[in-house]
N, C-alpha and C. Protein backbone atom coordinates (compact mmCIF):
# COMPACT_ATOMS: atom_id res chain seq x y z
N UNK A 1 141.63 -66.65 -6.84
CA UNK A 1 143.03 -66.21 -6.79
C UNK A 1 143.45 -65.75 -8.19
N UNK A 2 143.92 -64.53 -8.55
CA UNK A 2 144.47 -63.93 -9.51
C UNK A 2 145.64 -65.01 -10.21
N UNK A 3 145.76 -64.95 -11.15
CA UNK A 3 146.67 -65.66 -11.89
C UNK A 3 148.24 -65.25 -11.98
N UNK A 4 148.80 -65.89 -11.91
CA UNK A 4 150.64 -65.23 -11.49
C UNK A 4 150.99 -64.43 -12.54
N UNK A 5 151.74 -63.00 -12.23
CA UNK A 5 152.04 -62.58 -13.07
C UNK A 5 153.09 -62.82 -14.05
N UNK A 6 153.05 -62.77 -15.33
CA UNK A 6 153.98 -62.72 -16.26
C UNK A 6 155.30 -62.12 -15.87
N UNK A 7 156.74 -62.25 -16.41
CA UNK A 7 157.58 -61.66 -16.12
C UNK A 7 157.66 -60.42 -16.27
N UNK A 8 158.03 -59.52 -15.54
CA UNK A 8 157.95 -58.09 -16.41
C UNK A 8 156.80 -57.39 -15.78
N UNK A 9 155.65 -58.21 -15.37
CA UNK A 9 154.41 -57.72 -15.01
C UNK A 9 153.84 -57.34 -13.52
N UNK A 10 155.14 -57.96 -12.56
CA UNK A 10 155.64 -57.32 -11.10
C UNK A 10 154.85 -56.33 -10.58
N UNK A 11 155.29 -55.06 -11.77
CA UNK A 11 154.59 -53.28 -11.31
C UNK A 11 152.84 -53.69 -11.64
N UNK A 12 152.38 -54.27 -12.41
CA UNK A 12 151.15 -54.09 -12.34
C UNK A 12 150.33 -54.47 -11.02
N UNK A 13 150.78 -55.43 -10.46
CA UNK A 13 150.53 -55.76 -9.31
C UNK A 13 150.61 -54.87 -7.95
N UNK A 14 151.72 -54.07 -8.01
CA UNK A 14 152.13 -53.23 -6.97
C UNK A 14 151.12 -52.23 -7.34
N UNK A 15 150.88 -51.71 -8.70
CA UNK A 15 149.66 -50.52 -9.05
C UNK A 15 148.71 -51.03 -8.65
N UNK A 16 148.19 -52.42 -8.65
CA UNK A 16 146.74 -52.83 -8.08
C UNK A 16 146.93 -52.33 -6.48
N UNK A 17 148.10 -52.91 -5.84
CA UNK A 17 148.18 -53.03 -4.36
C UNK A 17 147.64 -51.84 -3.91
N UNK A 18 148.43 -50.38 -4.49
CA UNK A 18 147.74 -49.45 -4.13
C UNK A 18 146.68 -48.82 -4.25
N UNK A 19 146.33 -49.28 -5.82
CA UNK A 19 144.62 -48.27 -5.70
C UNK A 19 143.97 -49.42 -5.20
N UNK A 20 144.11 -50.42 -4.94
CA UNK A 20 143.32 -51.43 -3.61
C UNK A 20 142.60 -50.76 -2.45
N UNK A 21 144.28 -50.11 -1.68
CA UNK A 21 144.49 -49.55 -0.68
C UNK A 21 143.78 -48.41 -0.55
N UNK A 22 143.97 -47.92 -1.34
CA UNK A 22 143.18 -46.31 -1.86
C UNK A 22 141.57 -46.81 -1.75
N UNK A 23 141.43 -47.31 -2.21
CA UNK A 23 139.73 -47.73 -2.52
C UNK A 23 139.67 -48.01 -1.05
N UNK A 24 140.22 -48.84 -0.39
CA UNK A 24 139.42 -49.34 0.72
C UNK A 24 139.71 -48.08 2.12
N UNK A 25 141.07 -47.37 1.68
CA UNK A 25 140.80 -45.88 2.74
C UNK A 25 139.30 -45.58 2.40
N UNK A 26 139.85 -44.95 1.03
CA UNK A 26 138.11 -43.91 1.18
C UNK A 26 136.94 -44.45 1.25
N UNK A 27 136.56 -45.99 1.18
CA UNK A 27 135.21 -45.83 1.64
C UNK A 27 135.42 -46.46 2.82
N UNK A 28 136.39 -46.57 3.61
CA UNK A 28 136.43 -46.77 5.59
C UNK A 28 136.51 -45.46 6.11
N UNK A 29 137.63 -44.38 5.52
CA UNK A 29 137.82 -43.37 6.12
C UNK A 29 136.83 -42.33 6.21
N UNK A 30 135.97 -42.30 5.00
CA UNK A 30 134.22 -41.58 4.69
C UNK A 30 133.80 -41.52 6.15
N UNK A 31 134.09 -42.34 6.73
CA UNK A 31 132.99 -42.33 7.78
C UNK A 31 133.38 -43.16 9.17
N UNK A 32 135.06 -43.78 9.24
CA UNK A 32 135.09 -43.84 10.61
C UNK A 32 136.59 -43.23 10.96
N UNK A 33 136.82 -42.96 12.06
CA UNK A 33 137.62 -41.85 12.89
C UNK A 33 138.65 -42.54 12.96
N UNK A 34 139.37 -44.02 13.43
CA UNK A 34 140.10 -44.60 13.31
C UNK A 34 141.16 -44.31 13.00
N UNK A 35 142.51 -44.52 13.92
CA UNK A 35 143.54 -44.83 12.78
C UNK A 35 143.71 -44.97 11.28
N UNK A 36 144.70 -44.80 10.46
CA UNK A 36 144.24 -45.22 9.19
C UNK A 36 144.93 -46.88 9.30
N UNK A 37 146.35 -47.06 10.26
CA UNK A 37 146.52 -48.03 9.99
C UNK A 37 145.94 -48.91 10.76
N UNK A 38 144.59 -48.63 11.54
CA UNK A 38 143.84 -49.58 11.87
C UNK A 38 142.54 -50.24 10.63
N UNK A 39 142.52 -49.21 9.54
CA UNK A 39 141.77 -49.32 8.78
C UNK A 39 141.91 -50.37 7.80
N UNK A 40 143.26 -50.41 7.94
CA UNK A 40 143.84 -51.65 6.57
C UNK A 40 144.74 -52.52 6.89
N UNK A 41 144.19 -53.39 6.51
CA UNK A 41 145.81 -54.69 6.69
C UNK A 41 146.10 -55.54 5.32
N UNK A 42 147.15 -55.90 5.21
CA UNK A 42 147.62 -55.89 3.80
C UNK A 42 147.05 -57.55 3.37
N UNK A 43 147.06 -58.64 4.45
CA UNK A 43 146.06 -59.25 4.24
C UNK A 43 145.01 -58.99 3.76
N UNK A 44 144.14 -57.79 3.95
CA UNK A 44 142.40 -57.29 3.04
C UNK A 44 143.25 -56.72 1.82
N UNK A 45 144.08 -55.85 1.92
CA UNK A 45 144.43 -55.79 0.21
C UNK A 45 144.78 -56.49 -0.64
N UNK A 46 146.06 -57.68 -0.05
CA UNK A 46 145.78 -58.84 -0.85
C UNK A 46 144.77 -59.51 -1.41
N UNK A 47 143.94 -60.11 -0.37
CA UNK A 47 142.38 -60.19 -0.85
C UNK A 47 141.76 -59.09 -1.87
N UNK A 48 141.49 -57.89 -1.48
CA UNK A 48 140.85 -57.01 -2.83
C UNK A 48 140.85 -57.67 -4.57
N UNK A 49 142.56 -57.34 -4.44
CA UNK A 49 143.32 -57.98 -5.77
C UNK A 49 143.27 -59.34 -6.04
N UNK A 50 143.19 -60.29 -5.15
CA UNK A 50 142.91 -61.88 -5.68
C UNK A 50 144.62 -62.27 -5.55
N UNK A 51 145.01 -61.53 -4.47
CA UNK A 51 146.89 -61.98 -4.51
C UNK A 51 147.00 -63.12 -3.44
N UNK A 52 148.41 -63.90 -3.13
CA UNK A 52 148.31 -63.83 -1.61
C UNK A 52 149.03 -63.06 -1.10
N UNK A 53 148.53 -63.53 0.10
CA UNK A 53 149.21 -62.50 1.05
C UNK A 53 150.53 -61.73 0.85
N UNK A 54 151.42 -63.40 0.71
CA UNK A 54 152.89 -62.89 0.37
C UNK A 54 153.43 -61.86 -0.37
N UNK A 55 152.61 -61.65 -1.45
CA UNK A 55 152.68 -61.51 -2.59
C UNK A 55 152.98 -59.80 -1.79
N UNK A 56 152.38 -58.91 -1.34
CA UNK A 56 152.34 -58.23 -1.15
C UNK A 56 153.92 -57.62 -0.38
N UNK A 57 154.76 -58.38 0.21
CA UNK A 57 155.91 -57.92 0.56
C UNK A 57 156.87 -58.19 -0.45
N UNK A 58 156.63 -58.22 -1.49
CA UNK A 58 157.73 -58.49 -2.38
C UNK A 58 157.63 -56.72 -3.22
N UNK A 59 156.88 -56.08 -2.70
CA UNK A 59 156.61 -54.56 -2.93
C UNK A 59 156.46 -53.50 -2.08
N UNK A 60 156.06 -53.90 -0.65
CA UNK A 60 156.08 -53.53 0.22
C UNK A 60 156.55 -53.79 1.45
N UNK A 61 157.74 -53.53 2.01
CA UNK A 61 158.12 -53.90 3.36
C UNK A 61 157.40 -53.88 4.70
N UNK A 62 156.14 -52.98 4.35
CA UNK A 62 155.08 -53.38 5.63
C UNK A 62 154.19 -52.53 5.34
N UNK A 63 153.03 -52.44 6.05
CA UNK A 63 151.80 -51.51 6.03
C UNK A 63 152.15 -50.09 5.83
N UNK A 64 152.90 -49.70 6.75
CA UNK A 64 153.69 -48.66 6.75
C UNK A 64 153.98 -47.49 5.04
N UNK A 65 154.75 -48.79 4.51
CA UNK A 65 155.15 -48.28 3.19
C UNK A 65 153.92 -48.01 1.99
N UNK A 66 152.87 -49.42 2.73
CA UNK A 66 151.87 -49.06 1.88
C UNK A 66 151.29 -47.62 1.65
N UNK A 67 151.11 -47.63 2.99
CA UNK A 67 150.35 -45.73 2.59
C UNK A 67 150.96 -44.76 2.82
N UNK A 68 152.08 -44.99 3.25
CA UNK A 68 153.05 -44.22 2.22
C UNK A 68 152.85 -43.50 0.94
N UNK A 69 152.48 -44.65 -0.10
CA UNK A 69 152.70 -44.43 -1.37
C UNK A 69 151.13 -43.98 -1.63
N UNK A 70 149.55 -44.53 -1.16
CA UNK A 70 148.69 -44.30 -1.12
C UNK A 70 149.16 -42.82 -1.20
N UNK A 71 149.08 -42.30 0.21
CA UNK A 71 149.54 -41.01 0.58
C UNK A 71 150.26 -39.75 -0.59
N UNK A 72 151.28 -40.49 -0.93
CA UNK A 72 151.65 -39.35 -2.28
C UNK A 72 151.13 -39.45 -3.08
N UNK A 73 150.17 -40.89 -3.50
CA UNK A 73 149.79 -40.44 -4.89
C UNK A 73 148.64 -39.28 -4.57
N UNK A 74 147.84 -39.24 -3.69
CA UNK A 74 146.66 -38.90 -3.90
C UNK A 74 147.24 -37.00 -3.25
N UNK A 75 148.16 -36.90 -2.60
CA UNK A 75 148.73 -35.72 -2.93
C UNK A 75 148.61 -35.08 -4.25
N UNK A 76 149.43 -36.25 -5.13
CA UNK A 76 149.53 -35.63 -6.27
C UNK A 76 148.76 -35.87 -7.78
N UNK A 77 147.41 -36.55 -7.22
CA UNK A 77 146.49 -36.09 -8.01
C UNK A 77 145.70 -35.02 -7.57
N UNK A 78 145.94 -34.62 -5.91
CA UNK A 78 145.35 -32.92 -5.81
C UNK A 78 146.02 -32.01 -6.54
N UNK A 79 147.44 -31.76 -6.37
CA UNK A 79 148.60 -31.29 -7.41
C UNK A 79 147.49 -31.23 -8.66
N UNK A 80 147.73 -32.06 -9.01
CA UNK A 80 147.20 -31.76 -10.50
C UNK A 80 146.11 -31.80 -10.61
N UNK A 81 145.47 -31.67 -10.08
CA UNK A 81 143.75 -30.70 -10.27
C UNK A 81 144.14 -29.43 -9.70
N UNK A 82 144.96 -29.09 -9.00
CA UNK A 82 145.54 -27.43 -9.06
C UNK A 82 146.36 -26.92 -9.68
N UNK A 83 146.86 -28.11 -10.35
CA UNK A 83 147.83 -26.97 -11.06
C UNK A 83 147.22 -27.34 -12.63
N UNK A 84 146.50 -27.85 -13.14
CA UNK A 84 145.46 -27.71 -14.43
C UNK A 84 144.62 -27.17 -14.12
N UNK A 85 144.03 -26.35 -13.51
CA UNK A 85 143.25 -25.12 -13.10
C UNK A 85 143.72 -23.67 -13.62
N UNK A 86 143.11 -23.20 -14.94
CA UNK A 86 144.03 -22.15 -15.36
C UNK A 86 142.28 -20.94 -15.35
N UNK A 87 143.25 -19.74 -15.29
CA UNK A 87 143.19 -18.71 -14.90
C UNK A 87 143.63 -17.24 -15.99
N UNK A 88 142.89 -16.30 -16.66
CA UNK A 88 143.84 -15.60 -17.54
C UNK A 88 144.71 -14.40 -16.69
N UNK A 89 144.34 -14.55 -15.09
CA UNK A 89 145.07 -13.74 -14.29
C UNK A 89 145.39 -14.47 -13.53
N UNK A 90 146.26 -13.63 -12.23
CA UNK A 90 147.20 -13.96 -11.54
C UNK A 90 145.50 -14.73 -10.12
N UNK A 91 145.05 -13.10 -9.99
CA UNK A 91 143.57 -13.48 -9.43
C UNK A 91 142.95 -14.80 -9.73
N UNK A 92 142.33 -15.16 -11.25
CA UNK A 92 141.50 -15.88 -11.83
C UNK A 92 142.48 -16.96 -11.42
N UNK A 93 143.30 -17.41 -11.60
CA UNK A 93 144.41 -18.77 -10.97
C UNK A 93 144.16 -19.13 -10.27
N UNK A 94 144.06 -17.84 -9.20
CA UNK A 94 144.18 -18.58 -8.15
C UNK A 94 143.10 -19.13 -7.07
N UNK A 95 141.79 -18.34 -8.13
CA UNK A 95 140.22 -18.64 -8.13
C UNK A 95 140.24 -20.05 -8.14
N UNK A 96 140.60 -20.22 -9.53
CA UNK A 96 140.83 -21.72 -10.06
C UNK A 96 141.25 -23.02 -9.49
N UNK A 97 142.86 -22.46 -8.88
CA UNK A 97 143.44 -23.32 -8.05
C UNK A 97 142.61 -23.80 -6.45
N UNK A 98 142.01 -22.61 -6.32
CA UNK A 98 140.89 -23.06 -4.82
C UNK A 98 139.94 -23.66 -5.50
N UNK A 99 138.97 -23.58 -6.03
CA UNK A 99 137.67 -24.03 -6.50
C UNK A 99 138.05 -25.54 -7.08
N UNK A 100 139.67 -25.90 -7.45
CA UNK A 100 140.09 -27.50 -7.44
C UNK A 100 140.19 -28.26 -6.38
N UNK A 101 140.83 -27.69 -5.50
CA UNK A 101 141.06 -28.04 -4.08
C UNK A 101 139.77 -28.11 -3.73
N UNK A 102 138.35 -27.45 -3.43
CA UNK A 102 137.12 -27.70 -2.74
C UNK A 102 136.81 -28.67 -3.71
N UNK A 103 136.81 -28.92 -4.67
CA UNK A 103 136.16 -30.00 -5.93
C UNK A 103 136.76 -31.29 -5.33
N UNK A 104 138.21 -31.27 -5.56
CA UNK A 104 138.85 -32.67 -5.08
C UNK A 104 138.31 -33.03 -3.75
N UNK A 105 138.39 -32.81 -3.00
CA UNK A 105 138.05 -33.19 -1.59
C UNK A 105 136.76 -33.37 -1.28
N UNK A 106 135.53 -32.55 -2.20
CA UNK A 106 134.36 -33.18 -1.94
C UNK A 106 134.27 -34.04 -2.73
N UNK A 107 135.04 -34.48 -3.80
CA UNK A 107 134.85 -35.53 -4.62
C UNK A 107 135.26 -36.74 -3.69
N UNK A 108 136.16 -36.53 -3.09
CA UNK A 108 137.00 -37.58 -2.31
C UNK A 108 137.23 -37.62 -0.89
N UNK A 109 136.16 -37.74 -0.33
CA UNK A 109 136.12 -37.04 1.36
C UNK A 109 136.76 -38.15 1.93
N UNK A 110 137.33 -39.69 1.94
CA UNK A 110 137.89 -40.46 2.60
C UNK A 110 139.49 -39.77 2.56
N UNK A 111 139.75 -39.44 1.33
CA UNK A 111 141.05 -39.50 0.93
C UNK A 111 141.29 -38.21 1.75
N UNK A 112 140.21 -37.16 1.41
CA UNK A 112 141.16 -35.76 1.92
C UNK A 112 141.04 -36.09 3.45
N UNK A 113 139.98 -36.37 4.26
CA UNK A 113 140.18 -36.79 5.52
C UNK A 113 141.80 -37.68 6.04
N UNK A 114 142.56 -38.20 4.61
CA UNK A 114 143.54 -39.37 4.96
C UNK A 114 144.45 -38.18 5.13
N UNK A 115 144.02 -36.83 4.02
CA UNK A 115 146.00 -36.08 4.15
C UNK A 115 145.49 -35.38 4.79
N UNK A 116 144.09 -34.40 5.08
CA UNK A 116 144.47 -33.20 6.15
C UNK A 116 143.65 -33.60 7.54
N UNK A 117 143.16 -34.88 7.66
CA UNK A 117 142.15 -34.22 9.08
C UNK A 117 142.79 -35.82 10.04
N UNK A 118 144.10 -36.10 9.53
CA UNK A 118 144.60 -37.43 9.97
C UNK A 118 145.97 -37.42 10.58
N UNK A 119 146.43 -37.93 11.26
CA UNK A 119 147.67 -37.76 11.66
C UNK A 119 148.52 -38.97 11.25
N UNK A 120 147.78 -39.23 10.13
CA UNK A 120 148.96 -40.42 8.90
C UNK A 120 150.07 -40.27 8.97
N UNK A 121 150.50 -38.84 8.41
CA UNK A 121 151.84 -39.13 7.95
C UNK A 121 152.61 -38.70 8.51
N UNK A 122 152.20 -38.09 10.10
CA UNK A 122 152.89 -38.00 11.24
C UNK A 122 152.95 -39.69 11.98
N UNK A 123 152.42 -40.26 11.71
CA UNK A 123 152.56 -41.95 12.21
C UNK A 123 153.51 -42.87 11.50
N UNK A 124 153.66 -42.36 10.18
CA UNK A 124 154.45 -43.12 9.57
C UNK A 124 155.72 -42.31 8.95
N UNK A 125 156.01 -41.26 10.35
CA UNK A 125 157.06 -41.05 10.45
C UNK A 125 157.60 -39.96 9.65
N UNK A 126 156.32 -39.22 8.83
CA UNK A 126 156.98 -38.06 7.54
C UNK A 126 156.87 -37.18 8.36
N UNK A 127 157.60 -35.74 8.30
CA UNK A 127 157.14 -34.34 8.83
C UNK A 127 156.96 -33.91 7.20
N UNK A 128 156.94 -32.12 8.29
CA UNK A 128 156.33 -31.72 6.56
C UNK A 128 157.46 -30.95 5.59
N UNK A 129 158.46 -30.93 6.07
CA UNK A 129 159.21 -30.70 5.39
C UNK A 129 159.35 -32.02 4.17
N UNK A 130 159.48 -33.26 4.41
CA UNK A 130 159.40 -34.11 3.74
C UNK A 130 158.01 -34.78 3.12
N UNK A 131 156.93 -34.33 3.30
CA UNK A 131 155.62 -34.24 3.15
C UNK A 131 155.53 -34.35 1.69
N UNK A 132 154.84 -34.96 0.88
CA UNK A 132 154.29 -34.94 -0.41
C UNK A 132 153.26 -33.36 -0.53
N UNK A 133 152.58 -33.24 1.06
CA UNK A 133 151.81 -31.72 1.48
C UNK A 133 152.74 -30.48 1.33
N UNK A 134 154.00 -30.59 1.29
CA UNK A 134 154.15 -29.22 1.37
C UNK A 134 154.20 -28.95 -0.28
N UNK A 135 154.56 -29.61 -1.03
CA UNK A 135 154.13 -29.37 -2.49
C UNK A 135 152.89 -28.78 -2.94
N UNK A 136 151.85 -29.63 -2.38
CA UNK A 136 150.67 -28.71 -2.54
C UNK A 136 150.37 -27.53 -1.78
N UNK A 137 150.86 -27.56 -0.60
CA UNK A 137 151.23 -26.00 0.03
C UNK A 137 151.95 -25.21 -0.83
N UNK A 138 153.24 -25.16 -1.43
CA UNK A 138 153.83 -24.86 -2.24
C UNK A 138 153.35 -24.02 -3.07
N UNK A 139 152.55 -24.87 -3.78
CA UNK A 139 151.60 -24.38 -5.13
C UNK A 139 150.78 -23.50 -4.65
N UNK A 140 150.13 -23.35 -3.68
CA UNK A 140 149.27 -22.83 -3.09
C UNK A 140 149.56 -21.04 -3.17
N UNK A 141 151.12 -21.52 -2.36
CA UNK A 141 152.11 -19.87 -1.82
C UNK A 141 152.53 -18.89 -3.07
N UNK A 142 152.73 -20.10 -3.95
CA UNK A 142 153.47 -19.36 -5.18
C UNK A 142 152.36 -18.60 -6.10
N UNK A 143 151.24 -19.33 -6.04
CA UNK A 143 149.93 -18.23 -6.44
C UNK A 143 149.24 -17.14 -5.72
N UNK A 144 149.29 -17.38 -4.17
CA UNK A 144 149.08 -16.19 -3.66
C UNK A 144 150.42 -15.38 -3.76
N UNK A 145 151.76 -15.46 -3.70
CA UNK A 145 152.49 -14.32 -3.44
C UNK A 145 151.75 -13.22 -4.10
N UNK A 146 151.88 -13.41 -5.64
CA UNK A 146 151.85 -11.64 -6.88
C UNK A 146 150.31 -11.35 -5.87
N UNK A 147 149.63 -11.47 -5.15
CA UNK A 147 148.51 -10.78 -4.81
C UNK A 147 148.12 -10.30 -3.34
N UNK A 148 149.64 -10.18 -2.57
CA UNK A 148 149.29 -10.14 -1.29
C UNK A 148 150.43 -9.00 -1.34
N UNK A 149 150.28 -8.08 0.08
CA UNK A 149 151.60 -7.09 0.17
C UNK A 149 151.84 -7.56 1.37
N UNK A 150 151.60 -8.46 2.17
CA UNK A 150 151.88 -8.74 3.51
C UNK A 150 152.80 -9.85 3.45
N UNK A 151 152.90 -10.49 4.62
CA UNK A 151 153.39 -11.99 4.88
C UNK A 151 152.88 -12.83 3.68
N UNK A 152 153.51 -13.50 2.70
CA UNK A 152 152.59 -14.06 1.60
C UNK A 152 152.47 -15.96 2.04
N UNK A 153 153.36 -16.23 3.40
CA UNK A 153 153.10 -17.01 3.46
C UNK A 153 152.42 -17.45 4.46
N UNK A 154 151.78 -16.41 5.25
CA UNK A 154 150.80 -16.25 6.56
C UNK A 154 149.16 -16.16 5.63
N UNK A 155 149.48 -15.26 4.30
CA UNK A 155 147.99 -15.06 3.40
C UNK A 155 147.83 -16.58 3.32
N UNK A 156 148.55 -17.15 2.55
CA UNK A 156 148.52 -18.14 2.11
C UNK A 156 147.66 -19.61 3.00
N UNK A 157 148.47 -19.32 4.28
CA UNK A 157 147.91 -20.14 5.36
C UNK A 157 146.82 -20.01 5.87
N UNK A 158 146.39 -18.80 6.02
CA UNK A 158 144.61 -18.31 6.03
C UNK A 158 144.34 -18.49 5.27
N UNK A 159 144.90 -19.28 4.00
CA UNK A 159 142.79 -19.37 2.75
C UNK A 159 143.12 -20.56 2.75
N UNK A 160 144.31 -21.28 3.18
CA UNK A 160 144.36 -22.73 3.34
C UNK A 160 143.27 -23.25 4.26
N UNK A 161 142.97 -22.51 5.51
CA UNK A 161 142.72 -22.23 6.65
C UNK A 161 140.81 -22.50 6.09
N UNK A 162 140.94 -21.64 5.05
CA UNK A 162 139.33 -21.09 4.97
C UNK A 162 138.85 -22.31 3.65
N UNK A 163 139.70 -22.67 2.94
CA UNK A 163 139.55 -23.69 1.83
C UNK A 163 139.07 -25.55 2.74
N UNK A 164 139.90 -25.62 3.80
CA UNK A 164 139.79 -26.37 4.61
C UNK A 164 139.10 -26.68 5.41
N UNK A 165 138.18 -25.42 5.98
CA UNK A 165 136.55 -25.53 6.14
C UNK A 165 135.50 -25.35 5.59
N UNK A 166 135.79 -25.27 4.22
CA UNK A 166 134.86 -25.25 3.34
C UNK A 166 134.27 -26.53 2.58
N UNK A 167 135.54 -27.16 2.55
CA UNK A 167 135.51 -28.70 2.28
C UNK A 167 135.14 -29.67 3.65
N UNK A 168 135.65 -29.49 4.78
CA UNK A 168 135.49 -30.36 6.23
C UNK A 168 133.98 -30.12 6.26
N UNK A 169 133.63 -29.00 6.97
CA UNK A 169 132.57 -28.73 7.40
C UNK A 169 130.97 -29.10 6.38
N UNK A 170 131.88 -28.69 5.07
CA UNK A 170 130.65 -29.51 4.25
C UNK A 170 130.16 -30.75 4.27
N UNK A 171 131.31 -31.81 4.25
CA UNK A 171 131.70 -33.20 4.29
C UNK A 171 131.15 -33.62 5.97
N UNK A 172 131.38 -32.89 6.95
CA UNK A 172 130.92 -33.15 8.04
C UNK A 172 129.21 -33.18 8.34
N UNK A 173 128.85 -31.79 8.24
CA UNK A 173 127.36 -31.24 8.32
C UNK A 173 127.04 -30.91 6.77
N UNK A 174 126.33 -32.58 5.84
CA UNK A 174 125.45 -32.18 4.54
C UNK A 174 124.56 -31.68 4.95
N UNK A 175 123.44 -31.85 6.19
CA UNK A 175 122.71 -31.24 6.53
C UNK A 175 122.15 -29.76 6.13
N UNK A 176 123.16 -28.94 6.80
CA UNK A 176 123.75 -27.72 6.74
C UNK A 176 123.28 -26.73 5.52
N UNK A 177 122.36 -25.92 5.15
CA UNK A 177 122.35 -24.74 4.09
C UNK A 177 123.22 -24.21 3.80
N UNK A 178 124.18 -25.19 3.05
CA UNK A 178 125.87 -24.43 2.88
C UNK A 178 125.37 -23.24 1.60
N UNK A 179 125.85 -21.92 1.38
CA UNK A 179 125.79 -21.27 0.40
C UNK A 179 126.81 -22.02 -0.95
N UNK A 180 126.84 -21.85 -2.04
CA UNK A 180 127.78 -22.20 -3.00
C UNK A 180 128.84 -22.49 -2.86
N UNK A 181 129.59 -23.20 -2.93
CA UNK A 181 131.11 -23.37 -2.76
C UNK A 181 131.76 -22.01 -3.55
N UNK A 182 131.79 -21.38 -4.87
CA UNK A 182 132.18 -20.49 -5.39
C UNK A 182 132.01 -19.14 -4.55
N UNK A 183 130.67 -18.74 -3.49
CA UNK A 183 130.70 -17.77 -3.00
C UNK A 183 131.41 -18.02 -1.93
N UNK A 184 131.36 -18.96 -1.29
CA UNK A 184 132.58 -19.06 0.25
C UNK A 184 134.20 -18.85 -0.59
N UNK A 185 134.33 -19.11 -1.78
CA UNK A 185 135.71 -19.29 -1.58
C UNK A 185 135.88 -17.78 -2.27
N UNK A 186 134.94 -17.08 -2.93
CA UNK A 186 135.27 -15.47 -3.36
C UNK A 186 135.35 -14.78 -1.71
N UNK A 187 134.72 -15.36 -1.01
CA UNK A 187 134.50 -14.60 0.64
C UNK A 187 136.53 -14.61 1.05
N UNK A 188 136.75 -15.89 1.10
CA UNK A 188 137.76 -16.09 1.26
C UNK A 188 139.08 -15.49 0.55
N UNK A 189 138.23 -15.52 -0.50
CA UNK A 189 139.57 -14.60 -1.75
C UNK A 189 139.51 -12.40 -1.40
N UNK A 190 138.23 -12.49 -1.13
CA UNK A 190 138.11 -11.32 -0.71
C UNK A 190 138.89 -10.85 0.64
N UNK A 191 139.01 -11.88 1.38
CA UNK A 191 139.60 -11.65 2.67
C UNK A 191 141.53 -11.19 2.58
N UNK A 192 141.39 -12.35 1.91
CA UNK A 192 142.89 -12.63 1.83
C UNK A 192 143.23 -10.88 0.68
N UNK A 193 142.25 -10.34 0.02
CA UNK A 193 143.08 -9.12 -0.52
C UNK A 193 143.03 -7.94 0.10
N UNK A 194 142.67 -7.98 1.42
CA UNK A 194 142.46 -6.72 2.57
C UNK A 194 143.40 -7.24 3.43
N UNK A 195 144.73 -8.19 3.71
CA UNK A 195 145.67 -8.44 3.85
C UNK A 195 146.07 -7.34 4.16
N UNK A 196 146.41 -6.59 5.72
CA UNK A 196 147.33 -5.65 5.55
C UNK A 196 148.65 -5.32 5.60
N UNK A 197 149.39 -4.55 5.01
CA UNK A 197 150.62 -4.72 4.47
C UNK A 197 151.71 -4.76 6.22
N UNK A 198 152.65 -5.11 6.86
CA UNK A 198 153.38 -5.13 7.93
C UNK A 198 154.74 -4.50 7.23
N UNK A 199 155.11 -4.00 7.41
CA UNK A 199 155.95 -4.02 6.71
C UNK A 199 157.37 -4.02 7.93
């Protein structure tokens, strides 16, 4: 059993709770189909950390909230592997910004399975307007606009579209003679600039 925290020292505990949580998604979610909130109970995260049990609602009002917060952070450490992805063009950006997105997610196939191939945060009640996801959608739109003459937020949704099986399908079938990740996602970047204009 972990030793009680010091006064003041509350948040460190709640930071364990979650990358607990985090740790034990991605190596359950790697590889089983499940619910996520069948995957965790705050009893095993207590345990992880050496807490008790209790300990855990004095930060969290239920499972619920837990991955919740799981949930945004790991949003927004994709965020920021796309948006520290630099580029000396508008193009090269947005090279950049995809080739983060396929990096993160094969780095982290439990986690990205938790935000895109899960119906999490439709269970715990987020849409996407309120989504930590539409931020990284966001980022996504605002780099394709300067390079599309069409719908920029229909382009946008097709290389989401094509970024999203580039990462799944890899993560699914290693098997597979995948070509480079860099040439699928120029395929994809190529696509998206024959976009034709609707006007």
């Amino acid at each position: 059993m972990r030793e009680k925290n010091r006064r003041g020292e509350g948040s460190r505990l709640r930071e364990e709770l979650i990358e607990a949580a985090g740790g034990m998604i991605e190596d359950a979610y790697g590889a089983v189909s499940a619910p996520v909130d069948e995957l965790l109970s705050l009893r095993g995260v207590a345990r992880a950390v050496g807490a008790a049990p209790q300990s855990v609602y004095l930060h969290f009002g239920d499972k619920t909230e837990l991955i919740r917060e799981v949930i945004a952070r790991r949003f927004h450490e994709l965020d920021q592997a796309m948006d520290t992805a630099a580029g000396a063009t508008p193009a090269s950006a947005l090279r950049a910004r995809c080739l983060a997105y396929c990096a993160w997610g094969l780095a982290h196939p439990g986690h990205y399975r938790l935000l895109f191939e899960s119906r999490a945060t439709a269970r715990i009640g987020v849409g996407y307007a309120d989504s930590p996801g539409a931020t990284t959608f966001d980022g996504l739109l605002k780099a394709v606009s300067p390079l599309v003459q069409g719908d920029p937020h229909a382009a946008a949704t097709s290389l989401w579209i094509s970024l999203h099986g580039i990462v799944s399908l890899r993560v699914s079938k290693p098997g597979f003679p995948w070509p480079p990740v860099e040439d699928l996602v120029d395929r994809a970047l190529a696509s998206l600039q024959q976009t034709p204009h609707h006007p």
